[in-house]
Protein backbone atom coordinates (compact mmCIF):
# COMPACT_ATOMS: atom_id res chain seq x y z
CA UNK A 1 27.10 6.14 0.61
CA UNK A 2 26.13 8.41 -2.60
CA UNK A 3 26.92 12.17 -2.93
CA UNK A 4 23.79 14.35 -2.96
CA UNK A 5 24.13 18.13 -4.10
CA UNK A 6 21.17 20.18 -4.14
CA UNK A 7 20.70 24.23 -4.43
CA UNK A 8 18.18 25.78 -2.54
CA UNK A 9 16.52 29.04 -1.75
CA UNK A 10 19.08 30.96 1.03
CA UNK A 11 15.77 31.30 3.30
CA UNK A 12 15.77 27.43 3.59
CA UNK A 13 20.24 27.09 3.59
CA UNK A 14 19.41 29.38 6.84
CA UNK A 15 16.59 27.68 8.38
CA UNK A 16 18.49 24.29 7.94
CA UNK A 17 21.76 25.92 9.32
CA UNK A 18 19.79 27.22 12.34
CA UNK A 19 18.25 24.49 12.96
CA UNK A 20 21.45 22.37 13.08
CA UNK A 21 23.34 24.72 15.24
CA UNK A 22 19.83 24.58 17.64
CA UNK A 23 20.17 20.74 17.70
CA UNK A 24 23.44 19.79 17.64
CA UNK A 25 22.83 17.85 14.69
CA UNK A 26 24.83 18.58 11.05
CA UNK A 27 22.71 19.94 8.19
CA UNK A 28 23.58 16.54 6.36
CA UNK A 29 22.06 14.62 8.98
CA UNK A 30 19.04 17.26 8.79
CA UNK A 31 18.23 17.09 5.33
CA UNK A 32 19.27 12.99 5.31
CA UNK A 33 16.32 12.72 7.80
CA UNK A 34 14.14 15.21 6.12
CA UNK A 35 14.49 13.71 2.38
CA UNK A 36 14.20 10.02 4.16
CA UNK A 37 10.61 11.07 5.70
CA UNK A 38 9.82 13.11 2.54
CA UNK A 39 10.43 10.00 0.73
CA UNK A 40 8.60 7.32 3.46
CA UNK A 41 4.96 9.61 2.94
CA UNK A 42 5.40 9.69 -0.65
CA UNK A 43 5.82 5.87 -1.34
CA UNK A 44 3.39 5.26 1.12
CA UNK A 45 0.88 7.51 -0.99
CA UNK A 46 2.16 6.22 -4.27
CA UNK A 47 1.35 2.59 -2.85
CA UNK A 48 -2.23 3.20 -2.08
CA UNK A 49 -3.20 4.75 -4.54
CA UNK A 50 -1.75 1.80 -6.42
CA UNK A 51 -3.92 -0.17 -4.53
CA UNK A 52 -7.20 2.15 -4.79
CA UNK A 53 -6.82 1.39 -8.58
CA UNK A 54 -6.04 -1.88 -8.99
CA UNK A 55 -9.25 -2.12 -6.75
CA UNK A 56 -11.06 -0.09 -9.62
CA UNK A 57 -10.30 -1.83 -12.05
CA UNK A 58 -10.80 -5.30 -10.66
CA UNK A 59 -14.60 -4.63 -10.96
CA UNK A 60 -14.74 -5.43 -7.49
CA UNK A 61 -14.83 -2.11 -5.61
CA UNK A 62 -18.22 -0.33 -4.72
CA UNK A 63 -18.46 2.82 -4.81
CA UNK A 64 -21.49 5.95 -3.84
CA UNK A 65 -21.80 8.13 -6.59
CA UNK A 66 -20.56 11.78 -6.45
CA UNK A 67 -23.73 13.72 -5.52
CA UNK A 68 -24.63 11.51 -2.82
CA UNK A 69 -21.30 12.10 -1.37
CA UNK A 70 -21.59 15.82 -2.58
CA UNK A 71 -25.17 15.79 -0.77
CA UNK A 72 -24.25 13.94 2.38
CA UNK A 73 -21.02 16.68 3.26
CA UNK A 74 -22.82 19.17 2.25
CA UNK A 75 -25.00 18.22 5.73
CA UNK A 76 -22.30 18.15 7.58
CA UNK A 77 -22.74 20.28 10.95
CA UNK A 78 -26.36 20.63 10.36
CA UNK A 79 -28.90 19.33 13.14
CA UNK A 80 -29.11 16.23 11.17
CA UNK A 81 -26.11 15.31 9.12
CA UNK A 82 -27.54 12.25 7.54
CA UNK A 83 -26.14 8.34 7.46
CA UNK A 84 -23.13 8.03 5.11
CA UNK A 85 -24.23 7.20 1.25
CA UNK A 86 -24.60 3.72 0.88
CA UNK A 87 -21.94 1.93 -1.78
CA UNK A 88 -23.40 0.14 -4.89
């Protein structure tokens, strides 16, 4: 297993510190669990937006153009929100 060192902000060293001594757990296994999930949501963003792009650029994707989205929320919570813009 690697060797991690990080500095951080005291406010945060004693947050982490309480919250190990409230859980029983060790601040290692805190911030090993913290930097995994960190790390899980980021390459799962990084991924699709991958995807949203190669989808772009394929020629393939449709899309509804900025003020009719801009137009349709806009509606939103009014008596009569509107049907979603249609994709060209």
């Amino acid at each position: 297993m690697a060797t991690l060192s990080i500095r951080v902000p005291e406010e945060i060293g004693e947050q982490l510190e309480k919250l190990a001594e409230t859980t029983g757990r060790s601040r290692s296994f805190l911030a090993l669990d913290a930097l995994r999930r960190y790390l899980a949501q980021e390459e799962w963003q990084a991924q699709a937006v991958q995807a949203a792009v190669e989808k772009a650029d394929s020629g393939t994707a449709r899309y509804a153009s900025h003020d009719a989205v801009d137009h349709w929320l806009a509606g939103w919570g009014a008596d009569e929100e509107g049907d979603a813009p249609e994709c060209k």
